[in-house]
C-alpha atoms as a PDB file:
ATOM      1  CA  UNK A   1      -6.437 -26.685 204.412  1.00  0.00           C
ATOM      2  CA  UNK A   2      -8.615 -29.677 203.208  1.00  0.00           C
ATOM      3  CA  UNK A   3      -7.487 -30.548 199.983  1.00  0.00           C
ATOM      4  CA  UNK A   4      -4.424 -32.288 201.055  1.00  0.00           C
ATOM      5  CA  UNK A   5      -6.431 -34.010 203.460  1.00  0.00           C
ATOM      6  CA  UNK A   6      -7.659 -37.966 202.577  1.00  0.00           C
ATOM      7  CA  UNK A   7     -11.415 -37.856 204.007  1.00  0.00           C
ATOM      8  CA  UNK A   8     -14.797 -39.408 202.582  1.00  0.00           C
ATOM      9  CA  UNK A   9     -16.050 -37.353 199.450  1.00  0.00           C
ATOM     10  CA  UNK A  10     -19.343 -37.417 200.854  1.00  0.00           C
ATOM     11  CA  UNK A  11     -18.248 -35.782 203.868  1.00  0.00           C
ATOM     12  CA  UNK A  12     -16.052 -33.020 202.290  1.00  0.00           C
ATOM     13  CA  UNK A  13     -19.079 -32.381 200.074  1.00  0.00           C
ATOM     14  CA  UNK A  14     -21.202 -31.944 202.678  1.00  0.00           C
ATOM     15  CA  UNK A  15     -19.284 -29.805 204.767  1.00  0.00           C
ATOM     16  CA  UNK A  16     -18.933 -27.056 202.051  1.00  0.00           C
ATOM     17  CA  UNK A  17     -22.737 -27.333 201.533  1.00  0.00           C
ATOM     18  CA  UNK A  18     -23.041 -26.753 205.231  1.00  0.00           C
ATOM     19  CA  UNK A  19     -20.150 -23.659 204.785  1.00  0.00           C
ATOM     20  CA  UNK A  20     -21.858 -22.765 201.035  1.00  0.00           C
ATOM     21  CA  UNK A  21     -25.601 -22.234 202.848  1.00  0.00           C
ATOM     22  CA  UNK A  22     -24.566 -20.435 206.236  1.00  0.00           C
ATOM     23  CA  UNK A  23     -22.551 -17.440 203.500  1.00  0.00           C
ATOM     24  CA  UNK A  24     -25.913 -17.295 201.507  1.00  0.00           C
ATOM     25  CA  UNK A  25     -27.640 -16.736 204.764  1.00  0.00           C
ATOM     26  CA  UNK A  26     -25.098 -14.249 205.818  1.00  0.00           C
ATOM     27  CA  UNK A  27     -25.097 -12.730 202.861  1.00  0.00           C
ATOM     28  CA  UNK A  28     -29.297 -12.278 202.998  1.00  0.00           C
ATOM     29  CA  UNK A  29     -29.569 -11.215 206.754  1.00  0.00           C
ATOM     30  CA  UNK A  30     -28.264  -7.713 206.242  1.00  0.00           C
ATOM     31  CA  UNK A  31     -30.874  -6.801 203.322  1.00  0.00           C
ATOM     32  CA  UNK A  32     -33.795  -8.930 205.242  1.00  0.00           C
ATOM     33  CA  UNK A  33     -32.891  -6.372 208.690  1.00  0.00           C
ATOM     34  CA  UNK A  34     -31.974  -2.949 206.891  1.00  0.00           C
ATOM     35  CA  UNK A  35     -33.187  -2.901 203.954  1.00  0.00           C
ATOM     36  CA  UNK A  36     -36.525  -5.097 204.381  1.00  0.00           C
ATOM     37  CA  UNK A  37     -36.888  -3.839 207.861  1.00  0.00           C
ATOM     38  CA  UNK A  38     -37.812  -7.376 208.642  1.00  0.00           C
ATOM     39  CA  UNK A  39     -36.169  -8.343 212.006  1.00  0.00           C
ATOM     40  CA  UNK A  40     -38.678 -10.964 212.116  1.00  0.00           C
ATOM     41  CA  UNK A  41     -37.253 -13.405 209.136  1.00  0.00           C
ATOM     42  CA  UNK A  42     -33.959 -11.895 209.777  1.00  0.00           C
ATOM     43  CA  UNK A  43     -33.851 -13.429 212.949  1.00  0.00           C
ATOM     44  CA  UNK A  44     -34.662 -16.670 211.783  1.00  0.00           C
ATOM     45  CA  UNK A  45     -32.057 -16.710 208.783  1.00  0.00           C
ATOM     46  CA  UNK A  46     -29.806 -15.360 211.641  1.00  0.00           C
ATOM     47  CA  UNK A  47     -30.695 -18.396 213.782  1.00  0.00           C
ATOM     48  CA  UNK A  48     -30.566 -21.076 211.252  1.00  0.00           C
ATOM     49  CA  UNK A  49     -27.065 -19.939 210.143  1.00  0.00           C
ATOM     50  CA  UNK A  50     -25.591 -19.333 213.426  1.00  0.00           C
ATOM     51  CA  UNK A  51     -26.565 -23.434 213.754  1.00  0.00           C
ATOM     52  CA  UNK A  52     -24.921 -23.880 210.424  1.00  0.00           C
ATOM     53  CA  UNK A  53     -21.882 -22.232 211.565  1.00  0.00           C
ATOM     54  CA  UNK A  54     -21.519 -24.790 214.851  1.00  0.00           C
ATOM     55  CA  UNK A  55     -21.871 -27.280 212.198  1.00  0.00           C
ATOM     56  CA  UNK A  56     -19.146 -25.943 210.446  1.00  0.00           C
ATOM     57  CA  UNK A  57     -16.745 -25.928 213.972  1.00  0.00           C
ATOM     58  CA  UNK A  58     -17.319 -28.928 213.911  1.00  0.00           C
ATOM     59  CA  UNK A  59     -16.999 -30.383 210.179  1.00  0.00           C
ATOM     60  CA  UNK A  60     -13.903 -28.529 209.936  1.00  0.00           C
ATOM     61  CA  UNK A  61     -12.357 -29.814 212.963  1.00  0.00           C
ATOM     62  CA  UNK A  62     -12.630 -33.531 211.722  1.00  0.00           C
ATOM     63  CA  UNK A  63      -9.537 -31.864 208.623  1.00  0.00           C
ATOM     64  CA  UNK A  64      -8.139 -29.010 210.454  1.00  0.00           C
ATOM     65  CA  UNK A  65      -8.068 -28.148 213.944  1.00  0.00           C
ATOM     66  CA  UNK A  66      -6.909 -24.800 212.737  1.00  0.00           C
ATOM     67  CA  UNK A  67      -9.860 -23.936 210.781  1.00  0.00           C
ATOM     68  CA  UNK A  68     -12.223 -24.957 213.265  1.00  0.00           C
ATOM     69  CA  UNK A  69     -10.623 -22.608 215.323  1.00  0.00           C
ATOM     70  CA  UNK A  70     -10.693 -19.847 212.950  1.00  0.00           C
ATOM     71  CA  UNK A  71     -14.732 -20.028 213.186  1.00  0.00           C
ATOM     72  CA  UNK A  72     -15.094 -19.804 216.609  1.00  0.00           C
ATOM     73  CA  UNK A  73     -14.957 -15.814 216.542  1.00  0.00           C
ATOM     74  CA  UNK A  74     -17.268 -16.172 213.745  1.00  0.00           C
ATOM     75  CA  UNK A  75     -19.598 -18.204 215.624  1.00  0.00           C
ATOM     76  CA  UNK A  76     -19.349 -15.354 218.332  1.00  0.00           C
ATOM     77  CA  UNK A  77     -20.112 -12.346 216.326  1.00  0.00           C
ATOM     78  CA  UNK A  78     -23.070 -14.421 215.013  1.00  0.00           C
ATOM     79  CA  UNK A  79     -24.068 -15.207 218.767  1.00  0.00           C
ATOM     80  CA  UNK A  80     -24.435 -11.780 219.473  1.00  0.00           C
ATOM     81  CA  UNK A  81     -25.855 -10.555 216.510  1.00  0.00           C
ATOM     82  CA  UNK A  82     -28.783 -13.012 216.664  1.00  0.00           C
ATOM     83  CA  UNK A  83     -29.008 -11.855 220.091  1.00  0.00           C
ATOM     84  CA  UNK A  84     -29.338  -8.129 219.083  1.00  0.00           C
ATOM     85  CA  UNK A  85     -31.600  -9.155 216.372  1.00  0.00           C
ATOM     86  CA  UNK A  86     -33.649 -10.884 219.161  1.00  0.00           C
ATOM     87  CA  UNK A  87     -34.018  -7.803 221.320  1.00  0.00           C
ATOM     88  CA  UNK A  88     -34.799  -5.095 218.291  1.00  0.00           C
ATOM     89  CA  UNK A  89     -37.635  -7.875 217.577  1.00  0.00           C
ATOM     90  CA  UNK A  90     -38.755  -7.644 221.128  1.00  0.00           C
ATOM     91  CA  UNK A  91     -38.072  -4.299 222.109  1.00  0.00           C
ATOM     92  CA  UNK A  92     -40.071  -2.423 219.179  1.00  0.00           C
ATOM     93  CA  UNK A  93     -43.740  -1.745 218.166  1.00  0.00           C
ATOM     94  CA  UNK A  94     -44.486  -4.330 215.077  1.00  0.00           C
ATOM     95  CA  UNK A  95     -46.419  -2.014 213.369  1.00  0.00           C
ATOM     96  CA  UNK A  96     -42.677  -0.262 212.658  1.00  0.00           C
ATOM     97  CA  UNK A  97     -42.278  -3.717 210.235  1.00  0.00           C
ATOM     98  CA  UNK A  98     -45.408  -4.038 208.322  1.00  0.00           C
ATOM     99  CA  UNK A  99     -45.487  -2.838 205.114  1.00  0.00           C
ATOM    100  CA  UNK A 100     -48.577  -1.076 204.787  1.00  0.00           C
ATOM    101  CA  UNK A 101     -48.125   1.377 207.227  1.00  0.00           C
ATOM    102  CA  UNK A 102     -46.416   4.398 205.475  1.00  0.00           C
ATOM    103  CA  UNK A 103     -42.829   5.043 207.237  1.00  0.00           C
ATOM    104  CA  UNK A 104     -42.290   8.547 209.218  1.00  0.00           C
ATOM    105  CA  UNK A 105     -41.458  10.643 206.159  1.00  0.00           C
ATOM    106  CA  UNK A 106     -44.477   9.952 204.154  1.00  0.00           C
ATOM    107  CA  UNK A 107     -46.628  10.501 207.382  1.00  0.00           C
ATOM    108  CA  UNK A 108     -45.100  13.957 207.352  1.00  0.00           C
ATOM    109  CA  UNK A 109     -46.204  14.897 204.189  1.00  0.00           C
ATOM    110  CA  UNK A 110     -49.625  13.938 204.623  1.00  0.00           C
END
């Protein structure tokens, strides 16, 4: 969509840094909440790249107004995912996330 387009470099690089970092933080969220059982940092890489993503709407709507478009769903999967991530953060006892405290199947075999 953009590489027809005749736009600053600068800008065009910067735009698929902004893209390139809010996929690496997608990509680490789901390990940092399942895996990690984390919600904590999860919900801060959650929050930072649901920012990145607006700045994406945006940085893509100055080539396409097509791909900005296209991110808007994005943007509110994201929305409510953070807000999820928010509310398991909230909602549950933080011993469940520290590390030190053995999880329910160990307990059991004690």
């Amino acid at each position: 969509v953009i590489q027809n387009r005749d736009h600053d470099h600068m800008f065009l690089t910067i735009t698929c840094a902004i893209y390139v970092a809010q996929m690496v933080l997608n990509w680490a969220w789901s390990p940092l909440f399942f895996l990690m059982k984390r919600p904590d940092v999860a919900l801060v890489d959650i929050s930072v790249m649901t920012i990145l993503i607006v700045a994406c709407v945006f940085t893509f709507g100055v080539y396409s107004a097509s791909a900005a478009k296209l991110m808007v769903p994005y943007l509110g999967f994201s929305a409510v995912a953070t807000t999820v991530n928010y509310v398991v953060l909230k909602t549950n006892d933080p011993a469940l996330f520290r590390r030190d405290v053995p999880s329910p199947k160990k307990m059991n075999r004690l």
